[in-house]
N, C-alpha and C. Protein backbone atom coordinates (compact mmCIF):
# COMPACT_ATOMS: atom_id res chain seq x y z
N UNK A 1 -4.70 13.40 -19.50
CA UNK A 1 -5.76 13.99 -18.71
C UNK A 1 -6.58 14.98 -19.52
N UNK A 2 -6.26 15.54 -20.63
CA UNK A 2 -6.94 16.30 -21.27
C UNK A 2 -7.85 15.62 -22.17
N UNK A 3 -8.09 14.65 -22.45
CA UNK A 3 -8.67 13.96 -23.79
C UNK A 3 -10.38 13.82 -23.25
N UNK A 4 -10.82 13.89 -23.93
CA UNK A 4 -12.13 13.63 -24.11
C UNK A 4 -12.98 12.69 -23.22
N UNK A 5 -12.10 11.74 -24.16
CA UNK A 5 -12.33 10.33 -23.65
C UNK A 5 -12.71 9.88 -22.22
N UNK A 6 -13.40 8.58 -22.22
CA UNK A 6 -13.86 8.30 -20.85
C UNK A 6 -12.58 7.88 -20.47
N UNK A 7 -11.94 8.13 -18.91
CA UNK A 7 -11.29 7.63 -18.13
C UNK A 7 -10.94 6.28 -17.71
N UNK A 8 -12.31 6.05 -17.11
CA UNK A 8 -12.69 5.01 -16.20
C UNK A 8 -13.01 3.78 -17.20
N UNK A 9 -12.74 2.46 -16.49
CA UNK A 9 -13.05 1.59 -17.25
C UNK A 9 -14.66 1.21 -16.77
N UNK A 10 -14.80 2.04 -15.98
CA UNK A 10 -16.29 1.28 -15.85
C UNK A 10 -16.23 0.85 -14.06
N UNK A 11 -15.19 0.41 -13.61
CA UNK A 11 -15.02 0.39 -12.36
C UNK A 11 -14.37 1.32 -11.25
N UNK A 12 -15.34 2.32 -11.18
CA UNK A 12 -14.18 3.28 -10.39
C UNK A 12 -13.43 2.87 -9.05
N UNK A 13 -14.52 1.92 -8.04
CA UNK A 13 -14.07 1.66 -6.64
C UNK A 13 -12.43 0.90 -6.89
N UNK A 14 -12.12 0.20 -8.01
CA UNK A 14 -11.17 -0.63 -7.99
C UNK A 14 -10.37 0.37 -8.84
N UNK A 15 -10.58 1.47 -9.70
CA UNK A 15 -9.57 2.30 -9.71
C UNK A 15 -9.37 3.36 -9.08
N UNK A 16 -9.96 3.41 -8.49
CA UNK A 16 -9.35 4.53 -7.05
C UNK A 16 -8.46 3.53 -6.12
N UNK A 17 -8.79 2.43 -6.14
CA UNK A 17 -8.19 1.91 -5.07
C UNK A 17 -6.39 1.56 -5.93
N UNK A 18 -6.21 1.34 -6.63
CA UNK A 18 -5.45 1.51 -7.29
C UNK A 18 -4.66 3.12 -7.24
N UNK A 19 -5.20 3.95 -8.02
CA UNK A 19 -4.58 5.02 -7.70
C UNK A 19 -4.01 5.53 -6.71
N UNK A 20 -4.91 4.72 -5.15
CA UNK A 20 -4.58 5.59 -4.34
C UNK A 20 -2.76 4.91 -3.69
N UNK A 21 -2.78 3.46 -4.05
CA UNK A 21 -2.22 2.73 -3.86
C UNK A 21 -0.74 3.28 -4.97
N UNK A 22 -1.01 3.39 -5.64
CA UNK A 22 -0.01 4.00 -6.47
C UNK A 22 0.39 5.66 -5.86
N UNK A 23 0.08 6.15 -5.59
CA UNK A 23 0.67 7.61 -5.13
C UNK A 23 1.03 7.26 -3.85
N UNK A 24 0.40 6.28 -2.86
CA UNK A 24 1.19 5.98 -1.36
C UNK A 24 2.71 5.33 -1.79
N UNK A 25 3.03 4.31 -2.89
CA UNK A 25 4.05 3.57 -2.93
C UNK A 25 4.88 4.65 -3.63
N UNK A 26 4.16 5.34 -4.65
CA UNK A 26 5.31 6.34 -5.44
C UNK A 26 6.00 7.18 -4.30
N UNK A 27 5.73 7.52 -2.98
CA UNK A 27 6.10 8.71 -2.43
C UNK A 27 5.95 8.23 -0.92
N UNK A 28 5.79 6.56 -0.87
CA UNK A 28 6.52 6.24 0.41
C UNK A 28 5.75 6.54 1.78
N UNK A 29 4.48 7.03 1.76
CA UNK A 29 3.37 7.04 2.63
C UNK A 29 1.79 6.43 2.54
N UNK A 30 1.49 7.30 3.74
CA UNK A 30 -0.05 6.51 3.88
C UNK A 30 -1.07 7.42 3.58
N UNK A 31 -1.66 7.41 2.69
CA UNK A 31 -2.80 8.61 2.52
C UNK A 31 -3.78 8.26 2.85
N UNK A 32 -4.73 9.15 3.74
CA UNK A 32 -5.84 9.26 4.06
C UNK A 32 -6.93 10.28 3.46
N UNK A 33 -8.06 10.11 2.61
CA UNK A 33 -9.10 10.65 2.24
C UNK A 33 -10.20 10.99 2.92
N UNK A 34 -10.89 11.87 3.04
CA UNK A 34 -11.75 12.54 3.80
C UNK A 34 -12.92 13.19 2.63
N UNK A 35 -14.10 13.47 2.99
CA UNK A 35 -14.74 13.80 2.56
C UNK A 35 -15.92 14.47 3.48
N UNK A 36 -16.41 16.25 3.56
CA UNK A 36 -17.45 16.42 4.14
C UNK A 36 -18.12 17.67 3.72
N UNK A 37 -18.90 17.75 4.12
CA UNK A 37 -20.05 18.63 3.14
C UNK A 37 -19.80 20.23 4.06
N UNK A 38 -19.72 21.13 2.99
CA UNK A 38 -19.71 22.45 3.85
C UNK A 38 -20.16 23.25 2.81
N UNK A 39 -20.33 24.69 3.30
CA UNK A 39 -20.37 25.63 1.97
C UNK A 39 -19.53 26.23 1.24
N UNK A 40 -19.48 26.15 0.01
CA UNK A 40 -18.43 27.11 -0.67
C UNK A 40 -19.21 28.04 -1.60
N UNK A 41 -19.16 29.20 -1.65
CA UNK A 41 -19.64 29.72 -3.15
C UNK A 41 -20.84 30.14 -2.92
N UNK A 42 -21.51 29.73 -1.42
CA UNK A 42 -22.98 30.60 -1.37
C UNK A 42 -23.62 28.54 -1.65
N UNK A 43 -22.92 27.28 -1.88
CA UNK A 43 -23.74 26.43 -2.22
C UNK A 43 -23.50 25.47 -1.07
N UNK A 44 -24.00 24.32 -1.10
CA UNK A 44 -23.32 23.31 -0.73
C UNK A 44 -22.05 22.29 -1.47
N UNK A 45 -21.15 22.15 -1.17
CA UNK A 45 -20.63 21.24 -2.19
C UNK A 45 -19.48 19.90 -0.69
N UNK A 46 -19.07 19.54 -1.53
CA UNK A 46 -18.26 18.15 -0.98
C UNK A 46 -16.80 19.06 -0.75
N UNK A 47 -16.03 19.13 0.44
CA UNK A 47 -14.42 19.37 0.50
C UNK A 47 -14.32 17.84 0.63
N UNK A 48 -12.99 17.80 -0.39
CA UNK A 48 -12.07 16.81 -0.40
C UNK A 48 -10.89 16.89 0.17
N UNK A 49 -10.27 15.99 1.05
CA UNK A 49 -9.26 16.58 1.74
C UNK A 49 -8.13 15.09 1.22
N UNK A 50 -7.26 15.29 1.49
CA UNK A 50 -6.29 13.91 1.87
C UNK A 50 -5.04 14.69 2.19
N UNK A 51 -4.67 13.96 3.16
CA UNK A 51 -3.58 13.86 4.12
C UNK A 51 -2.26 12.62 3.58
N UNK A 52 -1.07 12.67 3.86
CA UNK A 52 0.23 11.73 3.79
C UNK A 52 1.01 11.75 4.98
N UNK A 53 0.95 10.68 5.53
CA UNK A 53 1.76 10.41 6.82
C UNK A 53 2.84 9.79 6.44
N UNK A 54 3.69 9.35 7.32
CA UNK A 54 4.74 8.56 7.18
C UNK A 54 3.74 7.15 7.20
N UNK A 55 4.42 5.73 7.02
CA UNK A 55 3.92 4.72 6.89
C UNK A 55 3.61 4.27 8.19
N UNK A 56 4.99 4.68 9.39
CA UNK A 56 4.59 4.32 10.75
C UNK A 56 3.95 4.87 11.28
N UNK A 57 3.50 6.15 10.88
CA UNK A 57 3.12 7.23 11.98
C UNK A 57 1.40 7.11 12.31
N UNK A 58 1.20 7.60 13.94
CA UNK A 58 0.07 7.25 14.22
C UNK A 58 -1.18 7.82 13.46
N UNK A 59 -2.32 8.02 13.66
CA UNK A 59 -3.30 8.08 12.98
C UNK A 59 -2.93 9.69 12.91
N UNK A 60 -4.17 10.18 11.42
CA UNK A 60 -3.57 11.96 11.16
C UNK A 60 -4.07 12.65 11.98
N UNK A 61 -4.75 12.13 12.55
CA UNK A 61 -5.74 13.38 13.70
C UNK A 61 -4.84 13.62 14.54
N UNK A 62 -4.20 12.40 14.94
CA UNK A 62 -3.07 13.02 16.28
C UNK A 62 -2.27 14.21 16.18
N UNK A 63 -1.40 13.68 14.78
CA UNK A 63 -0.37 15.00 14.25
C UNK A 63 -1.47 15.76 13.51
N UNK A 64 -2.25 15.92 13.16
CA UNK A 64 -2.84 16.53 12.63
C UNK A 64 -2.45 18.09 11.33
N UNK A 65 -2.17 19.18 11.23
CA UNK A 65 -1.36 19.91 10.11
C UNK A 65 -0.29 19.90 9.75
N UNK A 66 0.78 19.12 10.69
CA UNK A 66 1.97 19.10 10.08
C UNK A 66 2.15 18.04 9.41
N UNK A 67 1.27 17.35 8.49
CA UNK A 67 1.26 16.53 7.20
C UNK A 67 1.34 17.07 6.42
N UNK A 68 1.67 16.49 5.02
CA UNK A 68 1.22 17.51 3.71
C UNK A 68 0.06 17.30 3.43
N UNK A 69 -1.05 18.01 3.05
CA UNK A 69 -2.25 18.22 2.49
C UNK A 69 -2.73 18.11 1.70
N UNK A 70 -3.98 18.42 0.89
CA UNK A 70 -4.38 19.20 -0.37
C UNK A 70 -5.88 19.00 -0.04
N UNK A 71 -6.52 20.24 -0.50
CA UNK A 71 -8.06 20.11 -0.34
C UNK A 71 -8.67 20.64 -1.63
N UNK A 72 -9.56 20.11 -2.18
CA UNK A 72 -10.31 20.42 -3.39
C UNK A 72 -12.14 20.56 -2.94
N UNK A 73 -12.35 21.18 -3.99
CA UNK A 73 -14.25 21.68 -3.93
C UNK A 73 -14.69 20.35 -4.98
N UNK A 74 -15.54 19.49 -4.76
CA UNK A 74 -16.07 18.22 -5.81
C UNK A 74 -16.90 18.81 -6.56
N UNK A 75 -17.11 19.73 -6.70
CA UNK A 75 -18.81 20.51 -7.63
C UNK A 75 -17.60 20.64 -8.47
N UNK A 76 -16.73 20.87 -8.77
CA UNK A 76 -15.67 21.31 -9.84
C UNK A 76 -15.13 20.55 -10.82
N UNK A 77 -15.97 19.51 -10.73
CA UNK A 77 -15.45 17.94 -11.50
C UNK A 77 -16.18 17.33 -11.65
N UNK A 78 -16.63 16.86 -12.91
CA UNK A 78 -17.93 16.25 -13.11
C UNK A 78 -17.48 14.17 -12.82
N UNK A 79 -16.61 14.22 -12.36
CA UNK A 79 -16.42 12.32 -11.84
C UNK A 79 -15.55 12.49 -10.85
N UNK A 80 -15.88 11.09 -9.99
CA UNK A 80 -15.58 11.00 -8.70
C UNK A 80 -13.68 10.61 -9.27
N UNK A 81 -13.35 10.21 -10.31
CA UNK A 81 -12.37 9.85 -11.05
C UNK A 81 -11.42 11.52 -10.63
N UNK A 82 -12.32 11.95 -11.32
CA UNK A 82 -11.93 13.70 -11.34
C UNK A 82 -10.93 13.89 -10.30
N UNK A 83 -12.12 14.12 -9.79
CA UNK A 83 -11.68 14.63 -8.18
C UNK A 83 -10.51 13.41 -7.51
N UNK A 84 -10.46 12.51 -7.17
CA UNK A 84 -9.80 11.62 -6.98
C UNK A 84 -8.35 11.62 -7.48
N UNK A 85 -8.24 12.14 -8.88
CA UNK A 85 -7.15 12.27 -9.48
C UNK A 85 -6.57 13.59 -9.22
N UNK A 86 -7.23 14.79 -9.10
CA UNK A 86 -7.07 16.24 -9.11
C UNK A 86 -6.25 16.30 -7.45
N UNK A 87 -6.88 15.63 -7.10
CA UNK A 87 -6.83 15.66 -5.13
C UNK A 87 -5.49 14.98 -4.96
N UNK A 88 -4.97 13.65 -5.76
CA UNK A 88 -4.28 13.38 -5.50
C UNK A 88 -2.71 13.67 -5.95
N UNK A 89 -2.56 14.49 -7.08
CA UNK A 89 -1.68 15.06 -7.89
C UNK A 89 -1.04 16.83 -6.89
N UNK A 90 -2.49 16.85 -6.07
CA UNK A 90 -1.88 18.15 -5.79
C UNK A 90 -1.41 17.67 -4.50
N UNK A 91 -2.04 16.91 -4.14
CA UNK A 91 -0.80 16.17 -2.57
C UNK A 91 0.66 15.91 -2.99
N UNK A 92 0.37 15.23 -3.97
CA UNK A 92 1.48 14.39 -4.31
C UNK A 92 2.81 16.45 -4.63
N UNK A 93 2.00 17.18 -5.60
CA UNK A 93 2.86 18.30 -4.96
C UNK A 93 3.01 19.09 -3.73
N UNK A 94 2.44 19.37 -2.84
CA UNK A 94 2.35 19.13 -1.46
C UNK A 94 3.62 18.26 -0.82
N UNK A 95 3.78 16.88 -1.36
CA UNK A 95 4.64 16.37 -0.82
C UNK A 95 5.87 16.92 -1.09
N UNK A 96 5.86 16.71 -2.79
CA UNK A 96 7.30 17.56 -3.45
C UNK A 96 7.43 18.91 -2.80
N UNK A 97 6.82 19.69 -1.83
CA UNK A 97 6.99 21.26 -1.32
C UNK A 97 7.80 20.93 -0.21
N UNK A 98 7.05 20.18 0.38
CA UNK A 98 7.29 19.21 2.02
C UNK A 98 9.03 19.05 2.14
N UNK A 99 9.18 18.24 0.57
CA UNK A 99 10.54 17.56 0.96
C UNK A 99 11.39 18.71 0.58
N UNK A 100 10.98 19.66 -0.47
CA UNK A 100 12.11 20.97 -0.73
C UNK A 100 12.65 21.84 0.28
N UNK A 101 11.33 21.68 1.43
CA UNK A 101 11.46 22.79 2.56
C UNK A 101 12.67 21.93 3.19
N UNK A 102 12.16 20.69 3.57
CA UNK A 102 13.41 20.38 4.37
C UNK A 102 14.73 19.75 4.32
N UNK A 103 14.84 20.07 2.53
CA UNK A 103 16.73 20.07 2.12
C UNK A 103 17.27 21.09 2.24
N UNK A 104 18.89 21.05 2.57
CA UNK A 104 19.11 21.70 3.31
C UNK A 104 19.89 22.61 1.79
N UNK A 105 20.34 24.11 2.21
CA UNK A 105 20.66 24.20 0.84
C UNK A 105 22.56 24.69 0.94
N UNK A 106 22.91 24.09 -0.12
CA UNK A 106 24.11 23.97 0.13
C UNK A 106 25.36 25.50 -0.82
């Protein structure tokens, strides 16, 4: 993630879809992405949100905060790659918080 280099092969829609597909199977849920415009900083910018449900569980609005989370600012990343990846690494710790809280400690 640090390198220079371009990321993307040129197709982002099919590597996001990928990625996203890879962090639901790594960790056994359903993630949902969100995207909506608000202010941060005095500007406009994009919140990125995504949510992880269980695989059965009904849609996130129902349960709504007791998912794990993560929300990012998109002005902070110059590719949709960026953000996509940034958003999904910090869920994915989010999740790892999720499951620490509820082992039990012995």
């Amino acid at each position: 993630m640090g390198s220079k280099a371009a990321l993307s092969n040129g197709n982002e829609p099919e590597e996001l879809t990928d990625l996203v597909a890879a962090f639901e199977q790594h960790n056994n849920v359903k993630i949902t992405l969100s995207v909506s415009l608000q202010q941060h900083g005095g500007y406009l910018d994009l919140e990125w949100v995504a949510i992880a449900r269980e695989r059965t569980a009904p849609d996130p609005v129902v349960i709504g905060l007791a998912s794990p989370s993560a929300r990012i600012w998109g002005g902070e990343y110059k590719t949709l790659m960026g953000v996509a990846s940034r958003l999904l690494y910090a869920l994915d710790f989010a999740l790892a918080e999720h499951e620490f809280d509820k082992a039990t400690v012995k």
